[in-house]
Protein backbone atom coordinates (compact mmCIF):
# COMPACT_ATOMS: atom_id res chain seq x y z
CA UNK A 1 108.50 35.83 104.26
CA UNK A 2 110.24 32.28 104.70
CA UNK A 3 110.69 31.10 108.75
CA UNK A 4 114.44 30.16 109.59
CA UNK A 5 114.79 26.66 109.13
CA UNK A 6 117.66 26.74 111.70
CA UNK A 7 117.58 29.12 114.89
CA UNK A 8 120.05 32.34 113.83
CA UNK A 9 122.29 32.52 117.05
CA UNK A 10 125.46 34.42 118.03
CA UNK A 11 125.74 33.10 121.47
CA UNK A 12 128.88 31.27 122.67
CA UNK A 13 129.06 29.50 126.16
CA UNK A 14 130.69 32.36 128.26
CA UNK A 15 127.10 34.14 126.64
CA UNK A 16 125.26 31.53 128.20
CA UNK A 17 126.88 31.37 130.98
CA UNK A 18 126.76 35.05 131.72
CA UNK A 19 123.11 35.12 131.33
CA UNK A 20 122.51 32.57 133.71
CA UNK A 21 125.00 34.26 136.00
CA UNK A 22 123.89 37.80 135.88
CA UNK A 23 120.64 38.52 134.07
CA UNK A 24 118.84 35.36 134.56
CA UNK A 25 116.72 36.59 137.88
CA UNK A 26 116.86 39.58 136.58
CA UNK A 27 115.17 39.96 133.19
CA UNK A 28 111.20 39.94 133.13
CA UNK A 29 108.98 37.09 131.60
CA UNK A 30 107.67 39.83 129.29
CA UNK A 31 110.37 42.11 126.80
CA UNK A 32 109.12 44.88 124.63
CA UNK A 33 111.88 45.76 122.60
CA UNK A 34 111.72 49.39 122.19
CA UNK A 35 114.72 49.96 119.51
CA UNK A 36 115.96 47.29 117.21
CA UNK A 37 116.50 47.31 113.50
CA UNK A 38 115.45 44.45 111.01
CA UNK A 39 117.08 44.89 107.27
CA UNK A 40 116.76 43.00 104.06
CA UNK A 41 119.90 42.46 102.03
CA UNK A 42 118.68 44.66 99.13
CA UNK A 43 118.25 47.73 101.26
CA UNK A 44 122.37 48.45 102.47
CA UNK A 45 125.47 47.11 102.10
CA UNK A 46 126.82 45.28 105.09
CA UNK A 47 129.77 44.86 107.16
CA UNK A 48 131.38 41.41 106.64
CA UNK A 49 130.84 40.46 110.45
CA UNK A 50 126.70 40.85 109.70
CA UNK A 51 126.75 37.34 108.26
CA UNK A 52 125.35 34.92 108.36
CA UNK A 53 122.76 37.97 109.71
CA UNK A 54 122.08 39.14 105.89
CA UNK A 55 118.86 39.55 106.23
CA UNK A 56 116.52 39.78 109.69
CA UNK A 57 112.61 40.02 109.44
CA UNK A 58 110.28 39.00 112.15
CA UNK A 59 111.71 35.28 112.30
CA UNK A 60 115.47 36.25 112.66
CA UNK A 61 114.88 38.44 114.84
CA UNK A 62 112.44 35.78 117.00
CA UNK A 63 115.45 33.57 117.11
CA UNK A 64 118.72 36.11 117.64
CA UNK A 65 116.66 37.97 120.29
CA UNK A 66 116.71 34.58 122.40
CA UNK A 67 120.69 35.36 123.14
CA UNK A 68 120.00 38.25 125.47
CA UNK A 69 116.85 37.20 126.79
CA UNK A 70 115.69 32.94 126.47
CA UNK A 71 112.11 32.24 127.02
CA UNK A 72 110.63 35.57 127.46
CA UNK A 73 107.49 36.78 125.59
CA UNK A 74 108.48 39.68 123.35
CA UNK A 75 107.15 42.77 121.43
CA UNK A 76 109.19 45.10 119.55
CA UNK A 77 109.28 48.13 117.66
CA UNK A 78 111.56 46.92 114.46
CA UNK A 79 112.93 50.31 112.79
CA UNK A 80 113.86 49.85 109.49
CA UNK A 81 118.05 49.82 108.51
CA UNK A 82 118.81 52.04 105.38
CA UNK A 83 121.79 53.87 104.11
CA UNK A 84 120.36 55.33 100.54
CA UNK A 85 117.35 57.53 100.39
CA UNK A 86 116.14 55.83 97.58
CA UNK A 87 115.61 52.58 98.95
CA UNK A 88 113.54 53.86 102.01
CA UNK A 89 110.29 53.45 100.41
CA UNK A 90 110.86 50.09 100.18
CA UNK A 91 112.60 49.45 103.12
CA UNK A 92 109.63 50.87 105.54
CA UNK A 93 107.56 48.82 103.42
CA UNK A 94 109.13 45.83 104.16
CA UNK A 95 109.36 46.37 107.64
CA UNK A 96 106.10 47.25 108.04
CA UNK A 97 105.20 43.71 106.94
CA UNK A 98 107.87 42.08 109.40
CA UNK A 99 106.17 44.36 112.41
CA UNK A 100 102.72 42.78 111.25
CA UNK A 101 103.50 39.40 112.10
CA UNK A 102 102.77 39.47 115.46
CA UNK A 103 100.13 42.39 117.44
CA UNK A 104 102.68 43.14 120.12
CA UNK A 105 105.04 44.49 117.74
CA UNK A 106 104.92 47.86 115.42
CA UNK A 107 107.40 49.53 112.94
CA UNK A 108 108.98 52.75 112.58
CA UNK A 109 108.95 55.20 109.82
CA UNK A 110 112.60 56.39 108.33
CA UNK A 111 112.32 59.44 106.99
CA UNK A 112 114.50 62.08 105.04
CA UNK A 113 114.67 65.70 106.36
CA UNK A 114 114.41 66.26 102.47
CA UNK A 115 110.75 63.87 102.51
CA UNK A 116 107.26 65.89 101.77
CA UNK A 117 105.76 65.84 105.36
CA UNK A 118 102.62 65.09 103.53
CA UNK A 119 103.86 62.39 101.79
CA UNK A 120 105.44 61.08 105.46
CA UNK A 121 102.07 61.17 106.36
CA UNK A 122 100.39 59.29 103.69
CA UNK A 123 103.10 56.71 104.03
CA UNK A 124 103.01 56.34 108.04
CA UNK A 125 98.86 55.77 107.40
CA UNK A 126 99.56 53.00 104.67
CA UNK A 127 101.99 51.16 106.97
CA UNK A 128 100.12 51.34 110.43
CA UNK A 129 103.34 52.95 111.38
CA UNK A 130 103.54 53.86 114.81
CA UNK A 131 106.35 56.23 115.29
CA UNK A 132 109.54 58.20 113.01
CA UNK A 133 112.86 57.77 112.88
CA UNK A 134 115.43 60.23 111.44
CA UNK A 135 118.89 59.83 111.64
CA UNK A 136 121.87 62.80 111.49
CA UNK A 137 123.61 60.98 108.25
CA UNK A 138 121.07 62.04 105.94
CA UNK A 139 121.68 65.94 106.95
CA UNK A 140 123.68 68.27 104.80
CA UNK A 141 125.44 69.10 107.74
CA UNK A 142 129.20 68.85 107.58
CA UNK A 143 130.53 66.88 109.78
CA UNK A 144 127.06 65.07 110.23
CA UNK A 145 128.39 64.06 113.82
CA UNK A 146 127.85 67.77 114.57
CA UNK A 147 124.27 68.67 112.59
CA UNK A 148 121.92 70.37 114.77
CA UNK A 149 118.68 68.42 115.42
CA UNK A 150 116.37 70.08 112.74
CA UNK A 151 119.02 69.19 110.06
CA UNK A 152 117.77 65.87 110.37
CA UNK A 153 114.35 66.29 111.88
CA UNK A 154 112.79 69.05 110.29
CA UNK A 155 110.34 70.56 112.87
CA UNK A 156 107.65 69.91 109.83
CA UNK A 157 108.08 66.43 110.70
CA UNK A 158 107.21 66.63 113.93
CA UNK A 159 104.01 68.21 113.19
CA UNK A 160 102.94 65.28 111.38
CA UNK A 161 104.14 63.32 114.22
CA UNK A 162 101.79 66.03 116.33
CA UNK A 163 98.61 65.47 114.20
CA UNK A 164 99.26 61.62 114.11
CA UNK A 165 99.85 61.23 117.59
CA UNK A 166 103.45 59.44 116.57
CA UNK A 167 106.77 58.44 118.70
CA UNK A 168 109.63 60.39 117.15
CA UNK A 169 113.10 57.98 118.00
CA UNK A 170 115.86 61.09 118.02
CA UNK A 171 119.76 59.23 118.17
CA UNK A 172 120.68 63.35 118.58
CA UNK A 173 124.44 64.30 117.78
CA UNK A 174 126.82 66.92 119.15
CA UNK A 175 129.89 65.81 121.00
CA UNK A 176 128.13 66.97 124.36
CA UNK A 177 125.08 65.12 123.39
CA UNK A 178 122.23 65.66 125.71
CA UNK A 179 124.41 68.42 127.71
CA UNK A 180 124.23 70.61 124.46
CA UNK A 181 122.67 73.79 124.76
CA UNK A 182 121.16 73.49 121.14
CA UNK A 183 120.06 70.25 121.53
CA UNK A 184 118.21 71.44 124.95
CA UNK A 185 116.82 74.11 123.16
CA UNK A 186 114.85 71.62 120.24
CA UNK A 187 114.32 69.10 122.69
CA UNK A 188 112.06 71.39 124.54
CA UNK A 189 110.41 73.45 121.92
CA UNK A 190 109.31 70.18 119.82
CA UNK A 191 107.72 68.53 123.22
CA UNK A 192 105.98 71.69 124.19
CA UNK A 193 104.81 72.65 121.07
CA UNK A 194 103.80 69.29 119.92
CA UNK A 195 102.59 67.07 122.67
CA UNK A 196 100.66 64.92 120.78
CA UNK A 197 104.14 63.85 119.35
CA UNK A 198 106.43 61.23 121.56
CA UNK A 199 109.81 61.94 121.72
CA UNK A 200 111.89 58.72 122.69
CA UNK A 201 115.63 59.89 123.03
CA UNK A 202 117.80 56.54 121.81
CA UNK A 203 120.76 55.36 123.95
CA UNK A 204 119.46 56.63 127.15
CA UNK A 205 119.78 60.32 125.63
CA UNK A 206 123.00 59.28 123.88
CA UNK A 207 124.46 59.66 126.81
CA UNK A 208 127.28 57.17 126.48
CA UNK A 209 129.19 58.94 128.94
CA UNK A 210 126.90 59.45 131.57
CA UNK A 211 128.65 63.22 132.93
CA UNK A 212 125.99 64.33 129.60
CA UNK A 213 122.93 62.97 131.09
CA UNK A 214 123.74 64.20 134.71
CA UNK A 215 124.37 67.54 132.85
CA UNK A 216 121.50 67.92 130.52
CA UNK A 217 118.47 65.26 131.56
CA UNK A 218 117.76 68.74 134.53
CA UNK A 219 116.80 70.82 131.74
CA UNK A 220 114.45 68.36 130.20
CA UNK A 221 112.33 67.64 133.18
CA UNK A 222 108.18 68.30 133.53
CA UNK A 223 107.77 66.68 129.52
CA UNK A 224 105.21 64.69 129.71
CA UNK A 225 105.90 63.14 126.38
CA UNK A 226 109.33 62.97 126.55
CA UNK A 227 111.10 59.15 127.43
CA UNK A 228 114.33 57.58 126.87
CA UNK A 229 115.52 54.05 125.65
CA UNK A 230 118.16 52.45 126.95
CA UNK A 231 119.34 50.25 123.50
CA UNK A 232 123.23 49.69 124.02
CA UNK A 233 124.60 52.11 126.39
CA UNK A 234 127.00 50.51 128.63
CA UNK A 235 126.88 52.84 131.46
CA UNK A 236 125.21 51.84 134.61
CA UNK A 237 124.48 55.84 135.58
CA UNK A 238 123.12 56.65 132.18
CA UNK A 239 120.51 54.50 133.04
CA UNK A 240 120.50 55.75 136.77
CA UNK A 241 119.93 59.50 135.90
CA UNK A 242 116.95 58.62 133.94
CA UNK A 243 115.38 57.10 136.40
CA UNK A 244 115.89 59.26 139.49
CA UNK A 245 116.25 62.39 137.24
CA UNK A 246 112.93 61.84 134.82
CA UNK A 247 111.30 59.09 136.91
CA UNK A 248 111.50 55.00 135.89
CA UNK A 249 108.41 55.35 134.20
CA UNK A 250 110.36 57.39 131.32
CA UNK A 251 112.47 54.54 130.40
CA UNK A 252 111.91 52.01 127.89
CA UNK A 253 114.49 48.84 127.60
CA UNK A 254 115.82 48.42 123.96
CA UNK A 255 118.07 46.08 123.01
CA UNK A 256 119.62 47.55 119.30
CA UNK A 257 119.95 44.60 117.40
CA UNK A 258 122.06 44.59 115.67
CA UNK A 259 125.01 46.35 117.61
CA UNK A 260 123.71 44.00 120.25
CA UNK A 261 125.30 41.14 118.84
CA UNK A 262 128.87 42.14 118.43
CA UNK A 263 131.00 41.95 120.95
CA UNK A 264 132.61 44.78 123.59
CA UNK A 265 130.98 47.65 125.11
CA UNK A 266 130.35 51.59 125.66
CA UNK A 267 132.78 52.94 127.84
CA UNK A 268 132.60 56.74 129.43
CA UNK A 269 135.69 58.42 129.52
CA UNK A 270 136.86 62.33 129.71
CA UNK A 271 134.23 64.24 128.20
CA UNK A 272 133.32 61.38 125.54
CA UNK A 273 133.81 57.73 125.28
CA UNK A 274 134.85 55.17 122.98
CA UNK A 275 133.41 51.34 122.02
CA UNK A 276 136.01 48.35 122.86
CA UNK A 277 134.90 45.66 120.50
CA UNK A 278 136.06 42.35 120.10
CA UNK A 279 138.86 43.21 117.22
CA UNK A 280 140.38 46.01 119.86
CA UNK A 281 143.54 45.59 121.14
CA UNK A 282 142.56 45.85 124.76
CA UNK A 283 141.31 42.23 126.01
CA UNK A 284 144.71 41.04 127.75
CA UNK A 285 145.73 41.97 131.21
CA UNK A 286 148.93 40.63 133.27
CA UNK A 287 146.85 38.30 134.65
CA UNK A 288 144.19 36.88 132.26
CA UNK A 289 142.04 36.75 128.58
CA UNK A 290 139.38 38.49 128.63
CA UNK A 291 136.80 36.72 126.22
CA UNK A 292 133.95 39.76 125.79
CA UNK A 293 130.13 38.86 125.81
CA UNK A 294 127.87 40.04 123.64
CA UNK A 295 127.44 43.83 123.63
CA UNK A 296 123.54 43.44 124.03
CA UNK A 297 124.48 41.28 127.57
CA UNK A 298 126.66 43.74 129.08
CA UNK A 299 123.75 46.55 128.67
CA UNK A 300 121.64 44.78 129.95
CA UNK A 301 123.87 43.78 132.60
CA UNK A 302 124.07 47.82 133.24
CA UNK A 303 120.40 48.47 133.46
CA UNK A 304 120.74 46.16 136.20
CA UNK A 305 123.08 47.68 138.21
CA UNK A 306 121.43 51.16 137.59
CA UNK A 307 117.56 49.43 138.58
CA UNK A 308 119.65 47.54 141.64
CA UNK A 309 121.23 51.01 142.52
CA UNK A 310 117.98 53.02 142.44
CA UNK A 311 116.21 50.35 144.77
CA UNK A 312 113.43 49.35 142.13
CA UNK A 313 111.06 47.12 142.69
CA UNK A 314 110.10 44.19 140.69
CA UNK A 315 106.83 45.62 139.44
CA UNK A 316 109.33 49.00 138.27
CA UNK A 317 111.85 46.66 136.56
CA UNK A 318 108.67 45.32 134.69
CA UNK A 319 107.63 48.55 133.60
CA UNK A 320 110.70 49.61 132.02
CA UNK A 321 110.81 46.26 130.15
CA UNK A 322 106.85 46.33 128.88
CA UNK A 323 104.79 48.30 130.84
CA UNK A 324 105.90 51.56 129.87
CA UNK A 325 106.20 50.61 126.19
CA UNK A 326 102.49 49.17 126.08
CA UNK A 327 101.53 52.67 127.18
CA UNK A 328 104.05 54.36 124.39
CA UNK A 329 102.91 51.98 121.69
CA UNK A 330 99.35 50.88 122.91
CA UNK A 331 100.04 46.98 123.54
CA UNK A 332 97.16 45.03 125.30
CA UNK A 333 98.01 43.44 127.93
């Protein structure tokens, strides 16, 4: 794997300038970046707006991760970014070998409901992987935006994930999200019956609006191996329910590279919410331009408010950004 010869950067001034504004005393010395995706061109097509980010191993990532958060020490758990089954193998094994650049940073496993759990197993030992991730599009469900959690993440999986003492990432679906019954209902069954396996819930429980987490997070409580990541949500009191609802200790920062880098953010409305991005029609008001940051600065910008709000100390803030990871993933200190 070639270095960049040139540092891969998105950031504009009003970035910089909103860092230094808002996250700068903020942010810890140490990130461990709990969800972000690396990719190599040959694995998925991508959107236009990707480039010049065509491909991002472990030195792409080095470089664009120095927009959100300059001059911290970092770990990460890269999760490999496919769209066809049949370029998974190689795309976990490719990932693998970005993750291995560096001991405070491991790789995720991306699996098919349709995979041999034995062969998931052979493959997660081969890799050092240290955790699964699934993901609803590969379900026969129809509309996969509504496919019930084993449609993706057969509960044959998670035995593996059991037996190989393995996170699990779940991004789980269902307009109510984490305030589904159904959703509950696997949630709960896979952490009692498997608690060998971690269950990290992506998004802060996917609860981009928060009304979901405040809803469902009650029925999830007294898991041990249950935690959330924060990567991308938007919402101050998705963050905030975590914490006072499952504890600070259940929270892991993640930054989802790439959606970190466009440019907008989550916003909670009715019982759903919608993404403004920097293409929608919504950035001019009677009395100003609004020129939006990048997506991965106004998160963090809400894990802020939601750590200010919930009167954490430093030493919390720190866990949430490494601590609790190197307990998740096993980094030294």
């Amino acid at each position: 794997m070639t270095g960049t010869a040139t540092p891969l950067s998105y950031a504009q001034q009003e970035d910089r300038d909103f860092f230094e504004r808002e996250l700068a005393s903020f942010v810890p010395d140490r990130v461990f970046d709990a969800h972000c995706h690396v990719w190599n061109r040959s694995h998925m097509t991508l959107p236009a707006w990707y480039d010049p980010m065509a491909t991002v191993g472990y030195d792409e990532y080095s470089s664009l991760i120095q927009d959100l958060h300059p001059g911290r020490q970092h770990g990460a758990l890269f999760i490999p970014s496919v769209r066809d089954r049949d370029k998974m193998q190689e795309a976990n094994s490719w990932t693998a070998a970005a993750a291995a650049r560096h001991p405070d940073f491991r790789n995720a496993f991306f699996l098919s409901p349709k995979d041999d759990p034995e062969w998931v197993r052979d493959e997660v030992r081969r890799l050092g992987a240290s955790g699964l991730k699934c993901y609803h599009t590969f379900s026969d469900a129809k509309p996969t935006w509504e496919a019930h959690i084993p449609d993706y993440l057969p509960e044959s999986m998670i035995r593996i994930a059991h037996e190989e003492s393995l996170t699990v990432t779940l991004h789980m679906v269902r307009t109510r999200s984490v305030a589904d019954p159904e959703n509950i209902r696997w949630i709960r069954h896979y952490c009692e019956q498997y608690p060998n396996m971690t269950m990290i819930l992506a998004h802060s429980a996917r609860a981009f609006q928060p009304a979901h987490a405040l809803e469902g997070l009650p029925q999830l409580t007294g898991l041990d191996n249950l935690y959330c990541d924060s990567s991308a949500n938007c919402e101050q009191m998705a963050h905030q329910a975590i914490i006072r609802i499952l504890g600070h200790d259940k929270l892991l920062y993640g930054s989802d590279l790439c959606a970190s880098h466009d440019r907008g953010r989550s916003l909670g409305t009715a019982d759903s919410f919608l993404w403004l991005y920097n293409d929608s029609p919504h950035w001019k008001e009677k009395h100003t331009s609004i020129r939006p940051v990048l997506i991965g600065l106004e998160h963090l910008r809400s894990l802020k408010w939601a750590c200010w709000s919930e009167r954490l100390t430093d030493s919390q803030v720190e866990d949430i950004f490494w601590n609790n990871a190197a307990k998740v993933f096993g980094i030294g200190n």
